[in-house]
PDB file of N, CA and C in Angstrom:
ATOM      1  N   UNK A   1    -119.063  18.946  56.147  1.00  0.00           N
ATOM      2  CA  UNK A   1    -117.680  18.844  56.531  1.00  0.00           C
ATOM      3  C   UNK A   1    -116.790  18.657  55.311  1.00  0.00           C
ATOM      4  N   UNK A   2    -117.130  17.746  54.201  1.00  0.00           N
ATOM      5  CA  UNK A   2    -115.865  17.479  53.353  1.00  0.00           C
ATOM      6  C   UNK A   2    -116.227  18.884  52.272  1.00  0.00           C
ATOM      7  N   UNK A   3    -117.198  19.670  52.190  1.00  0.00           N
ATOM      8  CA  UNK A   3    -117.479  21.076  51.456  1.00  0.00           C
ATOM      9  C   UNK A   3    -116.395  22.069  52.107  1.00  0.00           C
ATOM     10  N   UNK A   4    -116.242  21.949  53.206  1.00  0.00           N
ATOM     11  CA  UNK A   4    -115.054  22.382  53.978  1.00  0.00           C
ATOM     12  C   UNK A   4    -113.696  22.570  54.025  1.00  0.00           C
ATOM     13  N   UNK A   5    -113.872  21.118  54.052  1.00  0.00           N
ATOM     14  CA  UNK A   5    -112.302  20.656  53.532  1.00  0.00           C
ATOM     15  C   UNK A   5    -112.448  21.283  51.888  1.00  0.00           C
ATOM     16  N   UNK A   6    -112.792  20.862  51.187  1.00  0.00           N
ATOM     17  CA  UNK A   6    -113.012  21.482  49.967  1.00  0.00           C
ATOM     18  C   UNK A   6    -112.547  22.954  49.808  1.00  0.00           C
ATOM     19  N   UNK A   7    -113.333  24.199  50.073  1.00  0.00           N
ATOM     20  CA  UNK A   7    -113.144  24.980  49.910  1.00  0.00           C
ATOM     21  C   UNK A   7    -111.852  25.323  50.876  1.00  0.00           C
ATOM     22  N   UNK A   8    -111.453  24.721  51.582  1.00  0.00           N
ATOM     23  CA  UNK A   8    -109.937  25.059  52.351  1.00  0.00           C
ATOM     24  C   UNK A   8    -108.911  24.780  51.514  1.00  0.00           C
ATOM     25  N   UNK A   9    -109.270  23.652  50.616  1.00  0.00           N
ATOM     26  CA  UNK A   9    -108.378  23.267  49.809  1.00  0.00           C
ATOM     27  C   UNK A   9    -108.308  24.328  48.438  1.00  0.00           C
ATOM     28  N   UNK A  10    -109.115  24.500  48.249  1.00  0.00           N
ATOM     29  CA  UNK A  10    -109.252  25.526  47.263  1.00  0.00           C
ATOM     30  C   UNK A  10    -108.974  26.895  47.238  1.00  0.00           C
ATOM     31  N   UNK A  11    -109.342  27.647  48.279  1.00  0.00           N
ATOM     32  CA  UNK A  11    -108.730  28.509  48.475  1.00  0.00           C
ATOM     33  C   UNK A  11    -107.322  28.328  48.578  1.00  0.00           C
ATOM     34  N   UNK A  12    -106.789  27.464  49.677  1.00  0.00           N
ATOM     35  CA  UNK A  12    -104.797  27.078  49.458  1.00  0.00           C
ATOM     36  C   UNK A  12    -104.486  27.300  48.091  1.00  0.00           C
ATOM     37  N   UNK A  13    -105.192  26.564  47.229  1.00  0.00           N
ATOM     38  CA  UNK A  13    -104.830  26.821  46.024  1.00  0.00           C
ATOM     39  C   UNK A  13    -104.775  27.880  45.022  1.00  0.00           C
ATOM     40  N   UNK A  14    -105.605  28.469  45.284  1.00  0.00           N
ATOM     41  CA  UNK A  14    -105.670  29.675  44.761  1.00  0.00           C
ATOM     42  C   UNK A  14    -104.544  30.477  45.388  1.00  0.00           C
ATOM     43  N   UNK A  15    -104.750  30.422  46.802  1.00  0.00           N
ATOM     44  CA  UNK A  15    -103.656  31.394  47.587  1.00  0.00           C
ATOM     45  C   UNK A  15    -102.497  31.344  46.453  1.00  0.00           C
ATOM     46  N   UNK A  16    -101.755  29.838  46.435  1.00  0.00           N
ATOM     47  CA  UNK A  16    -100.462  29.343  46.262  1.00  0.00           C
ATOM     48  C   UNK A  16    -100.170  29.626  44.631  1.00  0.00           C
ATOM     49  N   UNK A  17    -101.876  30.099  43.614  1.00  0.00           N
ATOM     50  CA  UNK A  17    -101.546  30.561  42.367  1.00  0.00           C
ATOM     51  C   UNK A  17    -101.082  31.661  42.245  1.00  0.00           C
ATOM     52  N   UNK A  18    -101.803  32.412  43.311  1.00  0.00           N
ATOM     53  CA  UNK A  18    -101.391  34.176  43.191  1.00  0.00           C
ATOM     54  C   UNK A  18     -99.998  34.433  43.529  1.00  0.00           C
ATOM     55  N   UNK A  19     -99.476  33.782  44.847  1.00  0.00           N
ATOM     56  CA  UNK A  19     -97.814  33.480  45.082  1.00  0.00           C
ATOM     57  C   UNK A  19     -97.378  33.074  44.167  1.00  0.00           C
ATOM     58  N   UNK A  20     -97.392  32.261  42.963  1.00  0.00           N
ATOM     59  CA  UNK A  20     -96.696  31.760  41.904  1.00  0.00           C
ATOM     60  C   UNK A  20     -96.354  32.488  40.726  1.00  0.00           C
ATOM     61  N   UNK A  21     -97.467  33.745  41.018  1.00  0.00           N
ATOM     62  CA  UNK A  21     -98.398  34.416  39.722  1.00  0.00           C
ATOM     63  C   UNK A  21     -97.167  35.820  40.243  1.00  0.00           C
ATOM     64  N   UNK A  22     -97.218  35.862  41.681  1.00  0.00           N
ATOM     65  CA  UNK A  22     -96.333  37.004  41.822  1.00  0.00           C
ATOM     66  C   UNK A  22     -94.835  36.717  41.575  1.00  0.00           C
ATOM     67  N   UNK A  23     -94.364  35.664  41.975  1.00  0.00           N
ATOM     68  CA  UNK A  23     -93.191  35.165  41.555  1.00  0.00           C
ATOM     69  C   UNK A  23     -92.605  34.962  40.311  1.00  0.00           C
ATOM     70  N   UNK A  24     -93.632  34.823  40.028  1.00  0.00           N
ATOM     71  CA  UNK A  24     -93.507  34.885  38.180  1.00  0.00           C
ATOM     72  C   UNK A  24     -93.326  36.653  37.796  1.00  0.00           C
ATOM     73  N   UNK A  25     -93.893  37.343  38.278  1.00  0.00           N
ATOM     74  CA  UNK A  25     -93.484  38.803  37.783  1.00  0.00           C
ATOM     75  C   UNK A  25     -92.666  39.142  38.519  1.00  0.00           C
ATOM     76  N   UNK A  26     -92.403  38.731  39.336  1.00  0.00           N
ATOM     77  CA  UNK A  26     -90.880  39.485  40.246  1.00  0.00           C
ATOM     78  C   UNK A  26     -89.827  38.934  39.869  1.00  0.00           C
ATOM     79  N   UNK A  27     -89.841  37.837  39.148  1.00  0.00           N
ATOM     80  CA  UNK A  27     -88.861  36.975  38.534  1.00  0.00           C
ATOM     81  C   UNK A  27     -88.546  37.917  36.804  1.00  0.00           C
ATOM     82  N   UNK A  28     -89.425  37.822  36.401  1.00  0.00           N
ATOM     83  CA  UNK A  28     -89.457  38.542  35.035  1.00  0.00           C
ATOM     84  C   UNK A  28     -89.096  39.933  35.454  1.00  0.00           C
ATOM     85  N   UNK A  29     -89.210  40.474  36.274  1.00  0.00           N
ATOM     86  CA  UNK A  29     -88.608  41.909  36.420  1.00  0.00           C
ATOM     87  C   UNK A  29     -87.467  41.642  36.456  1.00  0.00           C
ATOM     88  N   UNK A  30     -86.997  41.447  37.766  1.00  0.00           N
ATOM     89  CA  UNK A  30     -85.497  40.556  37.532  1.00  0.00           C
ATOM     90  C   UNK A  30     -84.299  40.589  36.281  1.00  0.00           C
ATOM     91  N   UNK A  31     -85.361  39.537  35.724  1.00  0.00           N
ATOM     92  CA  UNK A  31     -84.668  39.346  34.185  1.00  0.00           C
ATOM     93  C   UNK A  31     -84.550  40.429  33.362  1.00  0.00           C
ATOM     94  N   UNK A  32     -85.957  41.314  33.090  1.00  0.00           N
ATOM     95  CA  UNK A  32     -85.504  42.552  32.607  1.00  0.00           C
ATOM     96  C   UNK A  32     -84.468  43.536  32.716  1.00  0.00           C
ATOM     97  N   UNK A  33     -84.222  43.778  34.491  1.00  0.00           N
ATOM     98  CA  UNK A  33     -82.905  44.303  34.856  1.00  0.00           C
ATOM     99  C   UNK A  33     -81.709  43.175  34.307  1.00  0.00           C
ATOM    100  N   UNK A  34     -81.057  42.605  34.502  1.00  0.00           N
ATOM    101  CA  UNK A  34     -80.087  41.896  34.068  1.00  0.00           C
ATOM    102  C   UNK A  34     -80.055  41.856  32.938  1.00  0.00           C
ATOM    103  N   UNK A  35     -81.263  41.640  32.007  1.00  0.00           N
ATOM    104  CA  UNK A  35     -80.841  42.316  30.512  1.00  0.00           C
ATOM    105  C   UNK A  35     -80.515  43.638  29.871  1.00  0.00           C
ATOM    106  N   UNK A  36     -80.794  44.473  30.950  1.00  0.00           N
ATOM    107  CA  UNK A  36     -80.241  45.888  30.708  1.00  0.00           C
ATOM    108  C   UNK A  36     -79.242  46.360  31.484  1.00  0.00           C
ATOM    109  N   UNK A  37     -78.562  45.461  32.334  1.00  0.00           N
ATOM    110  CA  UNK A  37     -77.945  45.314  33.045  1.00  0.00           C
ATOM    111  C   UNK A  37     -75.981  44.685  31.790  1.00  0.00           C
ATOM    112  N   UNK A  38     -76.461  43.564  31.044  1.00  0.00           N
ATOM    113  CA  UNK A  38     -76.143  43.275  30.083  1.00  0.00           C
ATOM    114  C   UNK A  38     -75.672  44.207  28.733  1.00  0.00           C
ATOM    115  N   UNK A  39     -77.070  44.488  28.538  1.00  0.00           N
ATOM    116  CA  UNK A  39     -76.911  45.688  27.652  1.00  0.00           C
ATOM    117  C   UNK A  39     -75.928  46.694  27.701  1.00  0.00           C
ATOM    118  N   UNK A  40     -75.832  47.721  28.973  1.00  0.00           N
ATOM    119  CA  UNK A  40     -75.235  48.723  29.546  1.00  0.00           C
ATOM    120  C   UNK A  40     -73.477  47.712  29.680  1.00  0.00           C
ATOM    121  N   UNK A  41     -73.696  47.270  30.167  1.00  0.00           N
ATOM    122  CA  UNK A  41     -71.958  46.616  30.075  1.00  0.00           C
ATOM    123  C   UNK A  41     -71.681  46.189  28.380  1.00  0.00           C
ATOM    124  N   UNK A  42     -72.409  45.734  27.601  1.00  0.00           N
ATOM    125  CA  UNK A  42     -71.531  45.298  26.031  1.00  0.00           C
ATOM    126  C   UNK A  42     -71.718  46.636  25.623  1.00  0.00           C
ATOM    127  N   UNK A  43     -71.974  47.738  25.974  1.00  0.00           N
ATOM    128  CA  UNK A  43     -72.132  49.062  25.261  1.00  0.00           C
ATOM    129  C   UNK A  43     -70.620  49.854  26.315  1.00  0.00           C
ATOM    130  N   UNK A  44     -70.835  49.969  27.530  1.00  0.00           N
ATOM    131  CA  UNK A  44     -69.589  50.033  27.821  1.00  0.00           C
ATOM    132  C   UNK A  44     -67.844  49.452  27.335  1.00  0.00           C
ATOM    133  N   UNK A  45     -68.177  48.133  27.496  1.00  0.00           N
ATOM    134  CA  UNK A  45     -66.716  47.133  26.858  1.00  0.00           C
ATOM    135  C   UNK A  45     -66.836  47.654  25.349  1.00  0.00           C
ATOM    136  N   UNK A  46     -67.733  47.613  24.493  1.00  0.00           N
ATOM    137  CA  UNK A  46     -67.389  48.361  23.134  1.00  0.00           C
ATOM    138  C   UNK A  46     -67.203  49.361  23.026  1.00  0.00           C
ATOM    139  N   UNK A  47     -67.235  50.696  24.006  1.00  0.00           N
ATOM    140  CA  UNK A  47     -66.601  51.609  23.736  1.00  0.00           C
ATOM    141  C   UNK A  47     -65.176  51.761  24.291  1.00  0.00           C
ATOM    142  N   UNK A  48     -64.781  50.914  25.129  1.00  0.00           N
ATOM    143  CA  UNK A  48     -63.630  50.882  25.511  1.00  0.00           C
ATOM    144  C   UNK A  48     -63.058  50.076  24.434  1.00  0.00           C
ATOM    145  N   UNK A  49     -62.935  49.533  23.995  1.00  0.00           N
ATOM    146  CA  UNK A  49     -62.815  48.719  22.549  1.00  0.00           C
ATOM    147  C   UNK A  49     -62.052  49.540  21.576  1.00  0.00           C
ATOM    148  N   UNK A  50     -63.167  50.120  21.253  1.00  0.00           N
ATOM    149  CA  UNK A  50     -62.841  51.617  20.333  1.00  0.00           C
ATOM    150  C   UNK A  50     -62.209  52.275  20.743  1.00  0.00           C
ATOM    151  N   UNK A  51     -61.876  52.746  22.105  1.00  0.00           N
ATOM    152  CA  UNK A  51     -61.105  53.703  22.702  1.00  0.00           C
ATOM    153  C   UNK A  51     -59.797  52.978  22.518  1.00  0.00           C
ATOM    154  N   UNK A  52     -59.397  51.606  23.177  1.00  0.00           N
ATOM    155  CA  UNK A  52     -58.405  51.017  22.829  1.00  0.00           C
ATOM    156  C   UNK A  52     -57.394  50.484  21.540  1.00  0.00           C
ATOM    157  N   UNK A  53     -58.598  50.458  20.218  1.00  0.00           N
ATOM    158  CA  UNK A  53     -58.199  49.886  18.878  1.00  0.00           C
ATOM    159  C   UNK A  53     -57.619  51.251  18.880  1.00  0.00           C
ATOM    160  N   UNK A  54     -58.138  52.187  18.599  1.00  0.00           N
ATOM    161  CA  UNK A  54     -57.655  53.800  18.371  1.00  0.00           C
ATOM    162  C   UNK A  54     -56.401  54.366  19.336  1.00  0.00           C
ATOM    163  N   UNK A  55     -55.675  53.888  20.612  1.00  0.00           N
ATOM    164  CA  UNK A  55     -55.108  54.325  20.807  1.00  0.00           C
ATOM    165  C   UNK A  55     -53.587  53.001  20.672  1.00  0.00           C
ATOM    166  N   UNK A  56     -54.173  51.779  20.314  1.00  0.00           N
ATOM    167  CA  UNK A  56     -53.626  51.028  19.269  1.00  0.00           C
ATOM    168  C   UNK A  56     -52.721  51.520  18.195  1.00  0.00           C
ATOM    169  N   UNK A  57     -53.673  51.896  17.515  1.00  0.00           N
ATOM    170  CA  UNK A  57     -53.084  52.424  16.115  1.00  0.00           C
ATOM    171  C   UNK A  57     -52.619  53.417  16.531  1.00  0.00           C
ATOM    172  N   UNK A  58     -52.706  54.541  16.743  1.00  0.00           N
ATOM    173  CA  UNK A  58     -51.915  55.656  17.190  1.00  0.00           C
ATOM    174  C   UNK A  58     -50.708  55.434  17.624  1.00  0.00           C
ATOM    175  N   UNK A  59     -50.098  54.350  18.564  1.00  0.00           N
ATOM    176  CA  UNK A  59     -48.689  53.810  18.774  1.00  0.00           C
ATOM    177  C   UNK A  59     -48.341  53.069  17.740  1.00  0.00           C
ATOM    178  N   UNK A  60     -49.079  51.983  17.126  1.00  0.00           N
ATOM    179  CA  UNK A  60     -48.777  51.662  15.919  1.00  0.00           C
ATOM    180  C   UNK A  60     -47.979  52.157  14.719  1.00  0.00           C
ATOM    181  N   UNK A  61     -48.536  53.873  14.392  1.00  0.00           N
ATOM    182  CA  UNK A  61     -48.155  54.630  13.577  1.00  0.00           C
ATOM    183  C   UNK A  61     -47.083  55.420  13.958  1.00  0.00           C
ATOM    184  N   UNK A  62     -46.599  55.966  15.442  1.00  0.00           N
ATOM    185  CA  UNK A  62     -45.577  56.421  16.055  1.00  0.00           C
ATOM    186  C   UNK A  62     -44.771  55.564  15.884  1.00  0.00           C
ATOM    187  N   UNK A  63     -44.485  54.010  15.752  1.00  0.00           N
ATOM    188  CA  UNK A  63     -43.853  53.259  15.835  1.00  0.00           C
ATOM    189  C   UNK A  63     -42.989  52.880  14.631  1.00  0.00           C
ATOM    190  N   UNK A  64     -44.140  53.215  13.236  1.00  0.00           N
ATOM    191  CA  UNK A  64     -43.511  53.244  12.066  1.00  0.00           C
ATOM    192  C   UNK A  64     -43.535  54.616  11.622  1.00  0.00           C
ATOM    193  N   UNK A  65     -43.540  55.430  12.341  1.00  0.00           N
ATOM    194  CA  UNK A  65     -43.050  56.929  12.174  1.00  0.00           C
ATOM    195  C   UNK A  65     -41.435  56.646  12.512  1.00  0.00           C
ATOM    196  N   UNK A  66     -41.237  56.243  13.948  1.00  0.00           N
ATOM    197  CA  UNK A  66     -40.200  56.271  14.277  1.00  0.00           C
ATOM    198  C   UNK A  66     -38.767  55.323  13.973  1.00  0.00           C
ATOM    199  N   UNK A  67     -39.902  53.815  12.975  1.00  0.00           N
ATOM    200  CA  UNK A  67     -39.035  53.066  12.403  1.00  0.00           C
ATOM    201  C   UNK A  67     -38.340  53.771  10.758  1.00  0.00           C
ATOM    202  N   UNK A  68     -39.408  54.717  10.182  1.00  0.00           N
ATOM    203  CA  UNK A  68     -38.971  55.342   9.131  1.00  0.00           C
ATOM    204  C   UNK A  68     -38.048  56.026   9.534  1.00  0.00           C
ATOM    205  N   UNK A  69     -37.459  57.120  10.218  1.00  0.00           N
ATOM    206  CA  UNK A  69     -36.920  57.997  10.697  1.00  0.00           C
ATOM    207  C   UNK A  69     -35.615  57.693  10.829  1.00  0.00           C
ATOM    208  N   UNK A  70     -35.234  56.610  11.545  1.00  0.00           N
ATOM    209  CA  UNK A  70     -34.334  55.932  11.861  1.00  0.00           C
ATOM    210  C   UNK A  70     -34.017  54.232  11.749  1.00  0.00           C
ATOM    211  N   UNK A  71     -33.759  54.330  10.696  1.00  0.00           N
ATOM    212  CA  UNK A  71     -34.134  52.701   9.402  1.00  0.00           C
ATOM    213  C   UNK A  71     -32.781  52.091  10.394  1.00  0.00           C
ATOM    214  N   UNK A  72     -31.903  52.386  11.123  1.00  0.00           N
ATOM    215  CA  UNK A  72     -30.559  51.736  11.230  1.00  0.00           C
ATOM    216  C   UNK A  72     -30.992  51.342  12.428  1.00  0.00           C
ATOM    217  N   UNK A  73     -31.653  52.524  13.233  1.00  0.00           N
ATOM    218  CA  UNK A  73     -31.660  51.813  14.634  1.00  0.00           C
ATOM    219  C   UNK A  73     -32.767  50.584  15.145  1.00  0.00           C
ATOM    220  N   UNK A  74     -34.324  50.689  14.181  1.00  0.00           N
ATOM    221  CA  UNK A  74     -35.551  49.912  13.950  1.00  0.00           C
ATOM    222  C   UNK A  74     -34.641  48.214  13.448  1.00  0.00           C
ATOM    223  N   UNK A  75     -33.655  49.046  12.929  1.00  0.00           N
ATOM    224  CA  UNK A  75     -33.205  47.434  12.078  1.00  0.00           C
ATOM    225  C   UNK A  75     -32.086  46.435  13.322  1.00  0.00           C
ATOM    226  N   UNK A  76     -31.787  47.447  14.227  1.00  0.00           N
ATOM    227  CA  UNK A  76     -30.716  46.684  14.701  1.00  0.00           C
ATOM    228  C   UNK A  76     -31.421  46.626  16.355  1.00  0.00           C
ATOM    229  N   UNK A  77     -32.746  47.066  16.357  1.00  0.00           N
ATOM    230  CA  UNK A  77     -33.476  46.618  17.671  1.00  0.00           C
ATOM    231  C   UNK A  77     -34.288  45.433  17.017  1.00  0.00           C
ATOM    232  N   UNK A  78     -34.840  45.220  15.538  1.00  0.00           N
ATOM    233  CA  UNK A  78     -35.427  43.802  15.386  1.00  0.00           C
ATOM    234  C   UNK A  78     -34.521  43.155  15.352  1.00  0.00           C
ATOM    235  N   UNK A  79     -33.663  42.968  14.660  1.00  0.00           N
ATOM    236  CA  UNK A  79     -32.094  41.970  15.010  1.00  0.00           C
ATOM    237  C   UNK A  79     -32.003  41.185  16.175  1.00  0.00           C
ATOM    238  N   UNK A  80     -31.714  42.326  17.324  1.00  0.00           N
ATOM    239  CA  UNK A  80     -31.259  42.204  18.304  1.00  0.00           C
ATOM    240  C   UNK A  80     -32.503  41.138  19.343  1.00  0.00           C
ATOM    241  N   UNK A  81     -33.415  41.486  19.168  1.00  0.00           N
ATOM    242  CA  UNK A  81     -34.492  40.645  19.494  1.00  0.00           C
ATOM    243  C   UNK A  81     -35.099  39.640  18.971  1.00  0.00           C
ATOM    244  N   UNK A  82     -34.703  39.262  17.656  1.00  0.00           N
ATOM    245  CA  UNK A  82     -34.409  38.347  17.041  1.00  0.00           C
ATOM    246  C   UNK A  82     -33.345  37.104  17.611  1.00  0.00           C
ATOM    247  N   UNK A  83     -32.230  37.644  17.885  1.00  0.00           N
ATOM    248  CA  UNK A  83     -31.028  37.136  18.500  1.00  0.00           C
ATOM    249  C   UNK A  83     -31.270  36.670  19.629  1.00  0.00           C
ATOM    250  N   UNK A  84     -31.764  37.516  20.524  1.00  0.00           N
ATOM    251  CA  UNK A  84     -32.284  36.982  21.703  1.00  0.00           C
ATOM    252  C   UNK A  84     -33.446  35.874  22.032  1.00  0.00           C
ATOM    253  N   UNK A  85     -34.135  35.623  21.057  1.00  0.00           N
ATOM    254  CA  UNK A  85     -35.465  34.806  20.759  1.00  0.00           C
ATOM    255  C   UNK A  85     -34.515  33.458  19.768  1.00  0.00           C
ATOM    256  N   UNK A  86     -33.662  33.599  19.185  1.00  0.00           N
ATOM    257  CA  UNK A  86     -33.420  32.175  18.836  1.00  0.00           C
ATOM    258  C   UNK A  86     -31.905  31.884  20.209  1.00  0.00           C
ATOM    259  N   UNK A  87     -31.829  32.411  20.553  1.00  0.00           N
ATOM    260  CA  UNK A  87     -30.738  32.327  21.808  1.00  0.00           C
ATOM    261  C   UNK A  87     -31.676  31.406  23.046  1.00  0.00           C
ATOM    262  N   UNK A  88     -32.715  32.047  22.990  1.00  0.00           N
ATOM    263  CA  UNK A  88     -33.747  31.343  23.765  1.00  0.00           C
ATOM    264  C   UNK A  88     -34.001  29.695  23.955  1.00  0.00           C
ATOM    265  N   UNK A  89     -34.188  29.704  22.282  1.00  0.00           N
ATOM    266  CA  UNK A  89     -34.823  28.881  21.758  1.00  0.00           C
ATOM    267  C   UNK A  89     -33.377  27.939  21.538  1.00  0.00           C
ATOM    268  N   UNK A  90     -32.587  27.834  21.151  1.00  0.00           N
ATOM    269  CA  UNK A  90     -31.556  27.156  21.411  1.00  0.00           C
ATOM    270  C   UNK A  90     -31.577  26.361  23.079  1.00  0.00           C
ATOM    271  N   UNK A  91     -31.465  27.401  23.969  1.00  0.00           N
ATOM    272  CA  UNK A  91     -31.261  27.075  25.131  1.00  0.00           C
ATOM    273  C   UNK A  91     -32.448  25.989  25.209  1.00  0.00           C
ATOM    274  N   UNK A  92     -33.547  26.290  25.303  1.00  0.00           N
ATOM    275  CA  UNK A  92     -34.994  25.333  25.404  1.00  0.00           C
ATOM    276  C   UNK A  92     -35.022  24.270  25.001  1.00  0.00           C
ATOM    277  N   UNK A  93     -34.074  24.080  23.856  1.00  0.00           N
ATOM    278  CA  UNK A  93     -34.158  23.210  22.250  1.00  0.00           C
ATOM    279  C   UNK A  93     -33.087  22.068  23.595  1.00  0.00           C
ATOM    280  N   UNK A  94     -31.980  22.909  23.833  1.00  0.00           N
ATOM    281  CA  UNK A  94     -30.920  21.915  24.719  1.00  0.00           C
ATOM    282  C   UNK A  94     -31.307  21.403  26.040  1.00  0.00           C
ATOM    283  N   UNK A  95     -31.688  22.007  26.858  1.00  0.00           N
ATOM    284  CA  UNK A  95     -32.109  21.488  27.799  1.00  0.00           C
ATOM    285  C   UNK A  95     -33.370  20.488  27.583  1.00  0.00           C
ATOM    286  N   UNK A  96     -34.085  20.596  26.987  1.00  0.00           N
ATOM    287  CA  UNK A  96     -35.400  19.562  26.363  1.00  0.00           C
ATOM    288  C   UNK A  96     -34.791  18.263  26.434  1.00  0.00           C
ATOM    289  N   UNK A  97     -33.455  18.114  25.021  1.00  0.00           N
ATOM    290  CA  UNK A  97     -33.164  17.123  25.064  1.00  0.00           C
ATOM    291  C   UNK A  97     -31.996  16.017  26.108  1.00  0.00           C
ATOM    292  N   UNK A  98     -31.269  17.285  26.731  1.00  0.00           N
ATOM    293  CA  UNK A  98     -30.062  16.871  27.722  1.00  0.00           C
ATOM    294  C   UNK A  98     -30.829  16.129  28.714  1.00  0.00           C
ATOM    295  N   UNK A  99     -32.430  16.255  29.190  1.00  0.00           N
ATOM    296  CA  UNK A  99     -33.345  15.963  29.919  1.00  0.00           C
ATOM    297  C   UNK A  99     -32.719  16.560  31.386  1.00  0.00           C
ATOM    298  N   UNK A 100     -32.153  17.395  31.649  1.00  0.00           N
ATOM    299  CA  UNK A 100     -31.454  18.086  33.166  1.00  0.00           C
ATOM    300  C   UNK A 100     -32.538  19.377  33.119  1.00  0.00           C
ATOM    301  N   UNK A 101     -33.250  19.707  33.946  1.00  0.00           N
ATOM    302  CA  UNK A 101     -33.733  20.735  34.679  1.00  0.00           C
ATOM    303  C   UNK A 101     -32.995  22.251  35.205  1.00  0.00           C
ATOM    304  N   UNK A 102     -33.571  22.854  34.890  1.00  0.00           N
ATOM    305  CA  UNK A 102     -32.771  23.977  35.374  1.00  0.00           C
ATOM    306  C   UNK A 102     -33.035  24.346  36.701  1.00  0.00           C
ATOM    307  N   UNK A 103     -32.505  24.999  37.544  1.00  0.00           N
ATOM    308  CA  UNK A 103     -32.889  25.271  38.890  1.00  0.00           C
ATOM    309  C   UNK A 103     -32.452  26.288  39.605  1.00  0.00           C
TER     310      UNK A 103
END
């Protein structure tokens, strides 16, 4: 009887290695996908990257194409936004300290 119990127990155990043993490779597969899973997306986002730095610069250079071209008007749109950014900042600067809320 306890040879019984014994080998019942033993076999369970074994059973419950091979379940562990499979879980363990279905788990590691798993992981393999998600690392190529990984892979395939930082290879995607870096080429969009590149696609983006490059069409970056390309407005970049239209921009000082178009600031060369026309030196009066480049000068009196940074100005002007200039003006508007310490106009801002005034306002912010006053209300900060008046302590009144705007609403």
């Amino acid at each position: 009887m306890a040879n019984d119990i014994q080998r019942s127990v033993e076999d369970q155990i074994s059973e419950l290695r091979a379940q562990v043993a499979e879980l363990t490779k279905s788990l590691s597969a798993r992981a393999g996908e998600a690392a190529d899973s990984a892979a395939e997306f930082a290879d995607d986002a870096r080429g969009r990257m590149r696609s983006a730095a490059r069409v970056v610069r390309a407005q970049g250079q239209s921009v000082v194409d178009a600031a060369k071209d026309n030196p009066g008007t480049a000068t009196t749109v940074v100005s002007t936004a200039g003006l508007i950014g310490f106009a801002i900042g005034v306002l912010v600067g006053v209300s900060c300290q008046s302590g009144t809320r705007w609403r």
